[in-house]
N, C-alpha and C. Protein backbone atom coordinates (compact mmCIF):
# COMPACT_ATOMS: atom_id res chain seq x y z
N UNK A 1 -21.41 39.13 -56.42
CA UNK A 1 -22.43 38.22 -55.96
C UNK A 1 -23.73 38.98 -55.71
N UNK A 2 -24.77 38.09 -55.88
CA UNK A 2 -26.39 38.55 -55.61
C UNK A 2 -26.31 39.08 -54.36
N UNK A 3 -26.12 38.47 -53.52
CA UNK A 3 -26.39 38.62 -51.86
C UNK A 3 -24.50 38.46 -51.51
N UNK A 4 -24.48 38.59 -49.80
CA UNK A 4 -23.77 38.14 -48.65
C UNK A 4 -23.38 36.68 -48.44
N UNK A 5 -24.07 35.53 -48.74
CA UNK A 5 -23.83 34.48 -48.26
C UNK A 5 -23.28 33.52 -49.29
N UNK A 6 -22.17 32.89 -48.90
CA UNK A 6 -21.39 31.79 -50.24
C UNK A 6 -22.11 30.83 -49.29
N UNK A 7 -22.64 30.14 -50.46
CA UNK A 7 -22.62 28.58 -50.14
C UNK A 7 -22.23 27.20 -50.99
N UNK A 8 -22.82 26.11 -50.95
CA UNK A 8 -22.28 24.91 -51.19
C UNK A 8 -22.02 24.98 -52.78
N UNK A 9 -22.98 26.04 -53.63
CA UNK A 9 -22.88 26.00 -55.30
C UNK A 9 -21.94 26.79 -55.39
N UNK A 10 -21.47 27.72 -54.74
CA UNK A 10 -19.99 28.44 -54.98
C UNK A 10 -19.00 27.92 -54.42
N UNK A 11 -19.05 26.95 -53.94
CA UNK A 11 -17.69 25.87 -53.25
C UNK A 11 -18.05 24.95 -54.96
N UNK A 12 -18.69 24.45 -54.90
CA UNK A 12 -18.73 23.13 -56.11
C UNK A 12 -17.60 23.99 -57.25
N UNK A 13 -18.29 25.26 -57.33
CA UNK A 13 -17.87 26.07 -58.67
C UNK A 13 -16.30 25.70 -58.40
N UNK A 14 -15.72 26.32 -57.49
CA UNK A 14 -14.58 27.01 -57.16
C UNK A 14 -13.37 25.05 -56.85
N UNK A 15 -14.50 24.50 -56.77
CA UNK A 15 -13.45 23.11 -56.14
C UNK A 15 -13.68 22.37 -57.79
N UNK A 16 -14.34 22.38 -58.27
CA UNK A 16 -14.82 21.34 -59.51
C UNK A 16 -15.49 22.03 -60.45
N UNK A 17 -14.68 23.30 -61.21
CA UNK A 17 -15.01 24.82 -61.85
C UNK A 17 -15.42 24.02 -63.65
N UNK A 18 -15.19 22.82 -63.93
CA UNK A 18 -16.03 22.03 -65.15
C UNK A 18 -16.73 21.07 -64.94
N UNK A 19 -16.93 21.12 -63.59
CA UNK A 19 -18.12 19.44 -63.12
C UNK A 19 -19.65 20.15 -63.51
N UNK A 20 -20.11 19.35 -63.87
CA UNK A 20 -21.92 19.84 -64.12
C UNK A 20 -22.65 18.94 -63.33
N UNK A 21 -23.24 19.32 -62.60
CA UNK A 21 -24.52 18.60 -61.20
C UNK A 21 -25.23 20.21 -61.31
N UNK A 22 -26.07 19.40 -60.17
CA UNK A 22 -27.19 19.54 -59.72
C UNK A 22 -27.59 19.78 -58.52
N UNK A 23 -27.85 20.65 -57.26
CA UNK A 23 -28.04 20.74 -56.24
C UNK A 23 -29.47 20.35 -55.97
N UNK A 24 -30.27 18.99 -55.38
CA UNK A 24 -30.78 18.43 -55.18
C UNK A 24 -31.72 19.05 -53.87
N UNK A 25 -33.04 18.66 -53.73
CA UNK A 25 -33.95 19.10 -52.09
C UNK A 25 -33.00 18.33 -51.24
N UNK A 26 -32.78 18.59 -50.08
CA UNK A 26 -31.70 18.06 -49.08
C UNK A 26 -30.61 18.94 -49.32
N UNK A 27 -29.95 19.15 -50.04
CA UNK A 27 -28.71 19.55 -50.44
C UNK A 27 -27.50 17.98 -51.18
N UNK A 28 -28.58 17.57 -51.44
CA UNK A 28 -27.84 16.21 -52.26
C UNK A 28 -27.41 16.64 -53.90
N UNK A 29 -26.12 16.20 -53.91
CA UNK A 29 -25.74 16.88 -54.91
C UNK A 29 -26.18 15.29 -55.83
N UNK A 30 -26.32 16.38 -57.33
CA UNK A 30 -26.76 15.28 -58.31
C UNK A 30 -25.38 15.60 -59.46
N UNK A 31 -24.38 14.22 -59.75
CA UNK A 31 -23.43 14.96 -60.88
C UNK A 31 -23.41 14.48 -62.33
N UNK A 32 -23.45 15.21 -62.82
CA UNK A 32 -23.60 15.09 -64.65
C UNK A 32 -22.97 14.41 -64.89
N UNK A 33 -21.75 14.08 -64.83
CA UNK A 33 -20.53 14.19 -65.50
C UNK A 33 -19.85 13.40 -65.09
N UNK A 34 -18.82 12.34 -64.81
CA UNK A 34 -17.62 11.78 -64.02
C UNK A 34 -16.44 13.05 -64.43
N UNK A 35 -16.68 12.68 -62.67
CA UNK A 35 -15.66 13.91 -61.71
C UNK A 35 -14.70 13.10 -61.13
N UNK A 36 -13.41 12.81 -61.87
CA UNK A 36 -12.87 11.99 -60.87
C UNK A 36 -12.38 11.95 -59.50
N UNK A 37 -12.08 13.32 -59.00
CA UNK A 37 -12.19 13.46 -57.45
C UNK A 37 -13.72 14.30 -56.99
N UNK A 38 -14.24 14.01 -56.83
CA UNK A 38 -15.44 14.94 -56.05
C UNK A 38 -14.91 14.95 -54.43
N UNK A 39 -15.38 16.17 -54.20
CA UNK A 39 -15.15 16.96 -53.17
C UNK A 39 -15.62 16.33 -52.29
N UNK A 40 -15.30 16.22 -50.81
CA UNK A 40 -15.94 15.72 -49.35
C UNK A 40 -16.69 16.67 -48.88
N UNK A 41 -17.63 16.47 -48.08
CA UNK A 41 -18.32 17.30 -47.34
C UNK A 41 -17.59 18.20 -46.69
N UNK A 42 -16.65 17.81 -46.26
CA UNK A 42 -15.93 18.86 -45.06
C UNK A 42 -14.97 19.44 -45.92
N UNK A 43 -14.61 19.17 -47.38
CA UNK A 43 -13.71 19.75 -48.01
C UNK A 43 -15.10 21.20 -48.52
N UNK A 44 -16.23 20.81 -48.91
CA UNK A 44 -16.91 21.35 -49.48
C UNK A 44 -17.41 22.53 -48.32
N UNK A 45 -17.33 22.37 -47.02
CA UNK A 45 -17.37 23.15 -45.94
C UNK A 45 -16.91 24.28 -45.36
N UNK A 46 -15.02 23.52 -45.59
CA UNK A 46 -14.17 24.62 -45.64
C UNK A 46 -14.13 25.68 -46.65
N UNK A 47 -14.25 24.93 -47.89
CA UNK A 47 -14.47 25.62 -49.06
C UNK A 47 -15.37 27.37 -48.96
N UNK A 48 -16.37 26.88 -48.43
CA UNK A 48 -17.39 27.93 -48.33
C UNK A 48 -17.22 28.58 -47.42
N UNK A 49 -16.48 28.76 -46.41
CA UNK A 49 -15.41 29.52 -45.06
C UNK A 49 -14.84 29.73 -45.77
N UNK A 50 -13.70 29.25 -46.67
CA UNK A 50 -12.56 30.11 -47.18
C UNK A 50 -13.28 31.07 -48.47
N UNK A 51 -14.49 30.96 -49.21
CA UNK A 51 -14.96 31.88 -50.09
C UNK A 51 -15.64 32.68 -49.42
N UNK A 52 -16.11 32.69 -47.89
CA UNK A 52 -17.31 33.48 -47.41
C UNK A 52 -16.03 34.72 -46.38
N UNK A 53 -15.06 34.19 -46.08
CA UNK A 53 -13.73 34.74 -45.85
C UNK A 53 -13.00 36.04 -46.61
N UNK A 54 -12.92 35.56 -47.89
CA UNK A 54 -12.39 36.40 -48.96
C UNK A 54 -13.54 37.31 -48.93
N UNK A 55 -14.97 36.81 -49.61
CA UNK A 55 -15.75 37.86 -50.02
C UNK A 55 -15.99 38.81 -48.45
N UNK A 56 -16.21 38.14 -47.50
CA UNK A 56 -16.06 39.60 -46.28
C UNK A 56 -14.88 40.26 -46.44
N UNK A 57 -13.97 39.81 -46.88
CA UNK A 57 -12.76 40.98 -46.56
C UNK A 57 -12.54 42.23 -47.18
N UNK A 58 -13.33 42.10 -48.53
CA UNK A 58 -13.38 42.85 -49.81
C UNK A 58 -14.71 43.99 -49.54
N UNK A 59 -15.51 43.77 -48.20
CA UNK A 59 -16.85 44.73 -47.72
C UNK A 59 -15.99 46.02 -48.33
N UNK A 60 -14.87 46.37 -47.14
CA UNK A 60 -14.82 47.84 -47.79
C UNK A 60 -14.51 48.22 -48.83
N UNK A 61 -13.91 47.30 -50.30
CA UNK A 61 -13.51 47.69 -51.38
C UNK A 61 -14.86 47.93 -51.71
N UNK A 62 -16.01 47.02 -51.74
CA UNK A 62 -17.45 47.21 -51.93
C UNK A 62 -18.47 48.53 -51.87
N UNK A 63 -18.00 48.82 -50.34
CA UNK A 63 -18.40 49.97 -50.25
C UNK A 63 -18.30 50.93 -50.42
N UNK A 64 -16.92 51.41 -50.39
CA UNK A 64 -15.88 52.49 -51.18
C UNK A 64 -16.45 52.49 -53.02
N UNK A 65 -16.33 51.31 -53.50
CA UNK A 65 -17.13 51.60 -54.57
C UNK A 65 -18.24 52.09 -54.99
N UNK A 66 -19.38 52.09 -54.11
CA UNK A 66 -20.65 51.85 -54.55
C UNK A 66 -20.94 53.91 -54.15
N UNK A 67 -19.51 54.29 -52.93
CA UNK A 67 -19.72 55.97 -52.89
C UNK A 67 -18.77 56.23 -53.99
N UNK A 68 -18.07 55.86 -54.30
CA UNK A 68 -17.13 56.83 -55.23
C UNK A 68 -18.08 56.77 -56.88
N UNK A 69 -18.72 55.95 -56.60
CA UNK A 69 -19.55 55.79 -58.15
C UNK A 69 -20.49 56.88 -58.22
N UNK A 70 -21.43 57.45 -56.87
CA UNK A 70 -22.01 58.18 -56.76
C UNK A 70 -21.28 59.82 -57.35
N UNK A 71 -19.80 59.78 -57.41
CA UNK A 71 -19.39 61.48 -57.25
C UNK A 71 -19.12 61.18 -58.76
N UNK A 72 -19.32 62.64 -59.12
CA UNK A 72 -18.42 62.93 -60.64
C UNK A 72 -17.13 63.56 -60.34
N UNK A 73 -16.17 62.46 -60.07
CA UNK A 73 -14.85 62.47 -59.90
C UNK A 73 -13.35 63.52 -60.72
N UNK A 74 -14.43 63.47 -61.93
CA UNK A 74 -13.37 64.33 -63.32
C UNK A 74 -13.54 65.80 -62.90
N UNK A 75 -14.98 66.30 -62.94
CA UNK A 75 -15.29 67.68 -61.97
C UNK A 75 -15.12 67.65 -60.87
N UNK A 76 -15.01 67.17 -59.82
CA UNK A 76 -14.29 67.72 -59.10
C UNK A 76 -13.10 67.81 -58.99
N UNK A 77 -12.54 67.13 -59.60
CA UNK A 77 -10.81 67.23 -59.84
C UNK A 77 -10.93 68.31 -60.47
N UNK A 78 -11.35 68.65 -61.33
CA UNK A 78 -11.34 70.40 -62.05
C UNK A 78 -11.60 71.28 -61.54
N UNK A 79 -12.36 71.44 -60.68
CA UNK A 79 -12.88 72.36 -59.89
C UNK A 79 -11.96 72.38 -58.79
N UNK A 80 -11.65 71.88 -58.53
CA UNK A 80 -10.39 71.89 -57.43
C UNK A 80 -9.00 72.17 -58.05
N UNK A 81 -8.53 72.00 -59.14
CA UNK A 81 -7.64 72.54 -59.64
C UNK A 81 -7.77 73.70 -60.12
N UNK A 82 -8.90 74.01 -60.52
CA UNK A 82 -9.52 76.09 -61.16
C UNK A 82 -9.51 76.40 -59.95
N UNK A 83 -10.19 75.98 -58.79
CA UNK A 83 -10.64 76.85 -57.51
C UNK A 83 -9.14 76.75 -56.37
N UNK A 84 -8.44 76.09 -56.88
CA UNK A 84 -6.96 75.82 -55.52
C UNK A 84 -7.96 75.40 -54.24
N UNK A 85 -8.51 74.09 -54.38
CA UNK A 85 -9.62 73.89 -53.26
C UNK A 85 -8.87 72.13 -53.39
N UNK A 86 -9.92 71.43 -52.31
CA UNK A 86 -9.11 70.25 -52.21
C UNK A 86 -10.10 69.47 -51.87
N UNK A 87 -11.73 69.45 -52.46
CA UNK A 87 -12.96 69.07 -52.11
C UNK A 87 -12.92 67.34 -52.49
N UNK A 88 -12.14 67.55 -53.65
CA UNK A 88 -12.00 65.88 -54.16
C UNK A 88 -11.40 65.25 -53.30
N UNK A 89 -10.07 65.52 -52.78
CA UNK A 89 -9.38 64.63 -52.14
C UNK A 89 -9.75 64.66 -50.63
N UNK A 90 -10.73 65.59 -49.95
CA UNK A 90 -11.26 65.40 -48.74
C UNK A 90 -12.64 64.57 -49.14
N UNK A 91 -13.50 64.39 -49.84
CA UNK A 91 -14.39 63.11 -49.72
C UNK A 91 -13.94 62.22 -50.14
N UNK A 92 -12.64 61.98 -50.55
CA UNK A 92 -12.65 60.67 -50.94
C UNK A 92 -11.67 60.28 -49.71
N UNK A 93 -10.78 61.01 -48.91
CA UNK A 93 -10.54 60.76 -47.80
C UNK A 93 -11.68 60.47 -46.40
N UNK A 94 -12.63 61.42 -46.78
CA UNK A 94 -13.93 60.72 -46.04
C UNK A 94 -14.52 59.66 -46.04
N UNK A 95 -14.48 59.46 -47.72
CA UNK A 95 -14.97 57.75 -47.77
C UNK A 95 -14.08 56.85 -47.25
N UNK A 96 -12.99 56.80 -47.49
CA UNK A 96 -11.84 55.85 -47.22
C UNK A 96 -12.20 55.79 -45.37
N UNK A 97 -12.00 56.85 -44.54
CA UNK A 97 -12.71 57.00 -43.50
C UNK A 97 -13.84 55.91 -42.95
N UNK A 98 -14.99 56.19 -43.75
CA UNK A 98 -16.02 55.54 -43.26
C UNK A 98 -15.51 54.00 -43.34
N UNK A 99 -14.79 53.45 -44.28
CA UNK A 99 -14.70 52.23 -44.90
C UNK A 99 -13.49 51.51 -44.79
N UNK A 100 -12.89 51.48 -43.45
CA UNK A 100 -11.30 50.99 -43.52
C UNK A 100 -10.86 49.85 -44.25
N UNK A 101 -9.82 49.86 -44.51
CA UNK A 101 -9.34 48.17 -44.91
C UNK A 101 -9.00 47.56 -43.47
């Protein structure tokens, strides 16, 4: 995702993933298509709690990613196997550190 925040167009997606609308000024939805169940407000509510739920839970897989992308992982595994050193598996135990599950 772009940002932090799920809202009502990632509930539509996720509840009615071939309906085509329109998110309207107000938040009035406009729909393309006959949808034969469309979603309730409060279904469409929970919806976005249970996607804004998941995507917080996944922060530290997020973050753990965005350091381990930073290291060149292959060299240091080499260098730690030529040198009998253990530099790889202590930052990446550091990261894991910063970033619990």
């Amino acid at each position: 995702m772009a940002n932090d925040t799920i809202g009502i167009s990632n509930a539509l997606h996720s509840l009615t993933p071939k309906a085509e609308w329109t998110i309207r000024s107000g938040g009035v939805i406009e729909w393309h298509d006959l949808v034969q169940t469309k979603p309730t407000q409060s279904e469409l509510d929970a919806e976005v709690i249970r996607l804004q739920a998941e995507y917080d839970s996944q922060a530290y897989a997020r973050n753990r990613k965005a350091e381990y992308d930073q290291l060149n992982q292959f060299e240091m595994q080499f260098d730690d196997d030529r040198d009998s050193t253990t530099t790889w598996v202590d930052t990446i135990n550091e990261i894991k550190g910063r970033h619990p599950k």
